[in-house]
Protein backbone atom coordinates (compact mmCIF):
# COMPACT_ATOMS: atom_id res chain seq x y z
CA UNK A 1 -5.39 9.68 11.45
CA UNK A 2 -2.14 11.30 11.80
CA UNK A 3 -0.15 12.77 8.78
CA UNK A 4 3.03 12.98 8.14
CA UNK A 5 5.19 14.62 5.35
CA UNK A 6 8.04 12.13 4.09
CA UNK A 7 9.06 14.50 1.27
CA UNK A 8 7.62 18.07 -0.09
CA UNK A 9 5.88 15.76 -2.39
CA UNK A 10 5.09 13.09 -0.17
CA UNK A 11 2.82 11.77 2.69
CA UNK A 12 1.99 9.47 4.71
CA UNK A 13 -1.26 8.87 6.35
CA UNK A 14 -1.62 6.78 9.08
CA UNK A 15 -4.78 4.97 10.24
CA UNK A 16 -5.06 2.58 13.90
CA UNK A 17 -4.65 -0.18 11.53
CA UNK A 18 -1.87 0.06 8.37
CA UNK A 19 -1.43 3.41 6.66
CA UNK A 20 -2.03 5.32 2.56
CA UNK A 21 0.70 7.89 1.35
CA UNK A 22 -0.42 10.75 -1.03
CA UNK A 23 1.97 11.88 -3.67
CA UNK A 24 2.11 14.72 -5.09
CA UNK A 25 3.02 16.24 -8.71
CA UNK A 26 3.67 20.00 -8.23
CA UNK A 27 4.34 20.36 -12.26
CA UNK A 28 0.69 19.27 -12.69
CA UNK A 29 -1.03 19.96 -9.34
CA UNK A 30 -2.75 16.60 -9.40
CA UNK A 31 -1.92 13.79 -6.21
CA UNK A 32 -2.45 9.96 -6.46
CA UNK A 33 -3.02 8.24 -3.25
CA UNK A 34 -1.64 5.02 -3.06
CA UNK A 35 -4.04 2.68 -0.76
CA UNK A 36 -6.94 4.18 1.12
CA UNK A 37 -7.29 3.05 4.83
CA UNK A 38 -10.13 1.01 6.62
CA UNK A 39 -13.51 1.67 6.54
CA UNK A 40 -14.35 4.78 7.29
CA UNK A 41 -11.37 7.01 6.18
CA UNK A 42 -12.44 8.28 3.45
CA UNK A 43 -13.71 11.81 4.41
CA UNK A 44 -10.47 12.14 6.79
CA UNK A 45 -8.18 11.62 4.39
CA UNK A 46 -10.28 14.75 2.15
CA UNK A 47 -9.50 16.53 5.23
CA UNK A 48 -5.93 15.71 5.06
CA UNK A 49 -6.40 17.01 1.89
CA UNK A 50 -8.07 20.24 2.72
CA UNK A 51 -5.58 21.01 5.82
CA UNK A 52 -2.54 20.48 2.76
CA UNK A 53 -4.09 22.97 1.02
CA UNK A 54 -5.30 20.78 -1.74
CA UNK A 55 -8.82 19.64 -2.75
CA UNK A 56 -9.52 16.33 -2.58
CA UNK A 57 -10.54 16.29 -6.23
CA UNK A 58 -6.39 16.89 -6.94
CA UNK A 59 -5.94 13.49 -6.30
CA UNK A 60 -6.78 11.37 -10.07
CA UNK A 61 -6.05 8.14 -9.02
CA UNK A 62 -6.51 5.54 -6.09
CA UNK A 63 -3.87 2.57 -6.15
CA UNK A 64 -4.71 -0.25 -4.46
CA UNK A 65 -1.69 -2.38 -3.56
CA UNK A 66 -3.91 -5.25 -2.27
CA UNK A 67 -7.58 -6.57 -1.72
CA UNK A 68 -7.19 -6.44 2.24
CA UNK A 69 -9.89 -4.24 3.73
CA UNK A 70 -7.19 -2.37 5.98
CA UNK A 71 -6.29 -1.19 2.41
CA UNK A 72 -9.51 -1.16 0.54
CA UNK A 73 -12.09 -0.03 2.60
CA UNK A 74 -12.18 4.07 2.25
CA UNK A 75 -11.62 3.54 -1.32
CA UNK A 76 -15.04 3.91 -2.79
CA UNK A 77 -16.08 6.64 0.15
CA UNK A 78 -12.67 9.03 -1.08
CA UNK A 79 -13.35 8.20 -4.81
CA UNK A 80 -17.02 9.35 -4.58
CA UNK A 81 -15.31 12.38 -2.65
CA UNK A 82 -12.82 13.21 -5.50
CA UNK A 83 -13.63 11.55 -8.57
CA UNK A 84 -10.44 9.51 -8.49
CA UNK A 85 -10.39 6.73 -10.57
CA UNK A 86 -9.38 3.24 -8.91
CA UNK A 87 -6.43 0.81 -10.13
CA UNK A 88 -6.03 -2.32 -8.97
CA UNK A 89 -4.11 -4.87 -10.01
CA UNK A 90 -6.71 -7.44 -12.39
CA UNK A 91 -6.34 -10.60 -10.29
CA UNK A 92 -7.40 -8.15 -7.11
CA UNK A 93 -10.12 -6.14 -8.91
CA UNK A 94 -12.73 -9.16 -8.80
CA UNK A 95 -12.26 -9.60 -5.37
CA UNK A 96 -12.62 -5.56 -4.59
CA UNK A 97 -15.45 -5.53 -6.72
CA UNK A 98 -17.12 -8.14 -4.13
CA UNK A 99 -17.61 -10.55 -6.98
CA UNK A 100 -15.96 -13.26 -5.54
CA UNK A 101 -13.78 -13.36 -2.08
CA UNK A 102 -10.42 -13.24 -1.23
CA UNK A 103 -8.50 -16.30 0.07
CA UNK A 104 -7.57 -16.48 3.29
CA UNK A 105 -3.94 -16.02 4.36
CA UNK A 106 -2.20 -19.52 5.49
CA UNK A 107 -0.84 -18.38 8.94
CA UNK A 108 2.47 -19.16 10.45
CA UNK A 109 1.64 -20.15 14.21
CA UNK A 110 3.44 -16.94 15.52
CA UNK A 111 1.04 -14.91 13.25
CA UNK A 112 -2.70 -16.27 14.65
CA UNK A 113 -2.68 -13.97 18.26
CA UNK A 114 -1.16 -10.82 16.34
CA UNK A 115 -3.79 -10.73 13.49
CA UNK A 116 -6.74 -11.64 16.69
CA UNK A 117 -5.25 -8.27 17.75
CA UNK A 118 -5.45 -6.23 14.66
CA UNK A 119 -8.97 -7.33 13.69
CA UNK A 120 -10.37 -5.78 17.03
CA UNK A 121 -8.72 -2.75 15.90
CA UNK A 122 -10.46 -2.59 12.41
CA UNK A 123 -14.20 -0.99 12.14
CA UNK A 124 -16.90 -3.49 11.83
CA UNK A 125 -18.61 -3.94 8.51
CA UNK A 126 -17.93 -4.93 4.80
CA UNK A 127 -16.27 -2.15 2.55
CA UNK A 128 -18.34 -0.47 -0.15
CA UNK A 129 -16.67 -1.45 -3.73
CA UNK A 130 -16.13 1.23 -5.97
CA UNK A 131 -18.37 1.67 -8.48
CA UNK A 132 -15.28 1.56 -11.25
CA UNK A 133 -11.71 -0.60 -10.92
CA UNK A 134 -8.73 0.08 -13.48
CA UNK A 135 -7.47 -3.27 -13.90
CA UNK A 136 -3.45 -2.90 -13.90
CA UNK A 137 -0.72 -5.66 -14.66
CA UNK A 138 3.16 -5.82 -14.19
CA UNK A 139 4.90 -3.61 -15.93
CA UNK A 140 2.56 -0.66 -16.69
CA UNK A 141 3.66 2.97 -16.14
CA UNK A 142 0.99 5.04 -14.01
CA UNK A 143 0.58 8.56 -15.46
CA UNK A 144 2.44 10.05 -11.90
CA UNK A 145 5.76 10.41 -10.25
CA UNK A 146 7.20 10.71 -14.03
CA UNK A 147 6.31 7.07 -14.30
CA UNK A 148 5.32 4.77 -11.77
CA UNK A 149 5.93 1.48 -12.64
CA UNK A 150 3.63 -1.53 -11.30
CA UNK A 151 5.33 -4.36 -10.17
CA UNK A 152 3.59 -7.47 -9.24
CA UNK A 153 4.47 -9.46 -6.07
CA UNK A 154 2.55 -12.23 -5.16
CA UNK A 155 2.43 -13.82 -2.05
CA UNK A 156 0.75 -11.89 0.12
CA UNK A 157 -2.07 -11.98 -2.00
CA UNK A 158 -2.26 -13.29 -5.47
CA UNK A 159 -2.21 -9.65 -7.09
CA UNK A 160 -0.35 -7.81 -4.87
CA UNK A 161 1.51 -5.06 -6.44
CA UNK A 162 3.89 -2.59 -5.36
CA UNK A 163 4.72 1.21 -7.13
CA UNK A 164 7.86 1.87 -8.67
CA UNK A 165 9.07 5.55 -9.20
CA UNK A 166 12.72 5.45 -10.43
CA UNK A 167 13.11 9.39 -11.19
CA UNK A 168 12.11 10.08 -7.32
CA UNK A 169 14.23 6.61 -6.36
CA UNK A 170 10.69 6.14 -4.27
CA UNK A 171 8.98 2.00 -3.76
CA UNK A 172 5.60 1.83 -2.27
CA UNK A 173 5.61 -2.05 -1.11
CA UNK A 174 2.15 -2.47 -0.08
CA UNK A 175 2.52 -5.44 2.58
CA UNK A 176 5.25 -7.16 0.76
CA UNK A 177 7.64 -5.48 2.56
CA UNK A 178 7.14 -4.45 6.62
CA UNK A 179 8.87 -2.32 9.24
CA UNK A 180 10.12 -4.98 12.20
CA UNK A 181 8.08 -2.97 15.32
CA UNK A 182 11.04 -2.70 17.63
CA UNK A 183 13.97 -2.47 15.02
CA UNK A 184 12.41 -0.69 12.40
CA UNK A 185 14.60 -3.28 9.98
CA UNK A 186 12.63 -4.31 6.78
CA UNK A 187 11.19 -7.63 7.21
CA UNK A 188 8.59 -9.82 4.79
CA UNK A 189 4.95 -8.52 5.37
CA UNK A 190 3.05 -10.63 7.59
CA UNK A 191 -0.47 -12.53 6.96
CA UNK A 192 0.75 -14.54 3.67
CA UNK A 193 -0.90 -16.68 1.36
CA UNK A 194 1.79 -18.22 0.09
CA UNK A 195 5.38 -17.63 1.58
CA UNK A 196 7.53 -18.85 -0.66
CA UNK A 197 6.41 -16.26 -3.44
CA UNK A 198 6.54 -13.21 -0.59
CA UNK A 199 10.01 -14.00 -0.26
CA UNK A 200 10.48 -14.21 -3.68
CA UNK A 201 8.60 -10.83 -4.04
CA UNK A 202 10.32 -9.26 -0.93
CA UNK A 203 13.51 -10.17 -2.77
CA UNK A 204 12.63 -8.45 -6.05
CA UNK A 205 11.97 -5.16 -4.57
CA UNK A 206 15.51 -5.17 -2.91
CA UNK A 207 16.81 -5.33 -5.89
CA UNK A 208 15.51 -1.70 -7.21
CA UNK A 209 17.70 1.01 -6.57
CA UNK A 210 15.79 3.26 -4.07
CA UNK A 211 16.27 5.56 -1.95
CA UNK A 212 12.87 5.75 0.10
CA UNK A 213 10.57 2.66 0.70
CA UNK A 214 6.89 3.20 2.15
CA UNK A 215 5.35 -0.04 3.42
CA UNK A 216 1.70 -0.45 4.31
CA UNK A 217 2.52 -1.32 8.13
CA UNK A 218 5.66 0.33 10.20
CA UNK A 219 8.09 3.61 9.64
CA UNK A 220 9.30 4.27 6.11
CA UNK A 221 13.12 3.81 5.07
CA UNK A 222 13.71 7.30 3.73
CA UNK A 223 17.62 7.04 3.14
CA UNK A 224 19.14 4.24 1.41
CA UNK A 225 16.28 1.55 1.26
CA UNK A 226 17.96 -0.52 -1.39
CA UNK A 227 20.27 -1.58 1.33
CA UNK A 228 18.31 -1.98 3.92
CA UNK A 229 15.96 -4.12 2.43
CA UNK A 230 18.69 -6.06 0.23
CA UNK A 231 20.40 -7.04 3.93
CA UNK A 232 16.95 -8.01 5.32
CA UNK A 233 16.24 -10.10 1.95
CA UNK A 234 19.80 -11.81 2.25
CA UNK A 235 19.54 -13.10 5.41
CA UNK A 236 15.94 -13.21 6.11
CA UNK A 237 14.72 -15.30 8.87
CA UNK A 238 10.88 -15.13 10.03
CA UNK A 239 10.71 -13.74 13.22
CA UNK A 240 9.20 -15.99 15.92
């Protein structure tokens, strides 16, 4: 897992398969982590912690942006860790939980020989659910960044939700929003359920005014995101 620092306050971890960002809130000394890897990544990212300087107990919260076990699966391993309580949006939680399981994604053609790819890359085995799940819905304010705001944006999943932090003019997109791999460009997150509402969600987030936008696959924008993703969500064309 590499890590690497976006902003004094913020990182980005990066697993063989998607990637978690920490933020942190020096005023308090307490970090929220905002998805938590694969299976498995758990006690790295506590290292990450420790080789910050931080304990892994700092971080209060775990947000996960989506069910997907890319972004789910060291949740329950880091929370046991730290303590950190788990939010999830309330149409994802059920499906976290393991109480019932995610849907599918309806793949464009294009998509089927990428994700073969990615799922050799991911560790074999189910993720642990955590023993707890916040349920969150659109619109609440998160207790970090002086007030996250959750925004849903269905599509790739039913409860996908992104992370709003207008003071810091930061987005945390989950897969709603993706880094093209050669152009680095913003482009709709791949592996939808239903692509008419990820555009319609990809379009909503380029309408905030931010500055920095972290995606769960590719580089971050860190200067002027509102534009760059407002051109990509103008124009957009799939790539094929």
């Amino acid at each position: 897992m590499d890590v690497v620092e976006l902003l004094p306050r913020l990182h980005l971890l990066r697993f063989p398969v998607g990637q978690a960002y920490l933020w942190h809130d020096p005023d308090t000394g307490a970090s929220t982590l905002i998805d938590a890897g694969p299976l498995g990544s758990g006690r790295p990212i506590a290292a990450a912690l420790t080789a910050l300087g931080r304990s892994p107990s700092a971080v209060r919260r775990i947000v996960l942006t989506h069910f997907h076990e890319d972004h789910v699966g060291g949740a329950a391993e880091f929370a046991a860790l730290s303590g950190a309580e788990v939010l999830a949006h309330r149409l994802e939680a059920p499906v976290i939980r393991g109480e019932r399981p995610g849907p599918p994604p309806v793949f464009e053609e294009w998509e089927r020989p990428i994700h073969a790819e990615v799922a050799k890359q991911l560790p074999v085995g189910d993720p642990v659910p955590p023993d707890e799940i916040t349920e969150v819905r659109d619109g609440d304010v998160l207790d970090f960044g002086d007030g996250a705001r959750v925004i849903h944006v269905p599509g790739h999943t039913d409860g996908s939700i992104a992370l709003h932090l207008p003071s810091h003019s930061v987005l945390f997109t989950g897969d709603a929003v993706a880094a093209a791999p050669v152009t680095g460009s913003a482009m709709l997150g791949v592996f939808n359920l239903d692509r008419a509402r990820a555009v319609a969600s990809f379009r909503r987030l380029a309408a905030l005014e931010t500055q920095v936008a972290c995606f769960g696959h590719g580089d971050p924008v860190t200067a002027n995101a509102s534009h760059v993703l407002g051109k990509s969500a103008d124009t957009y064309k799939p790539p094929r």
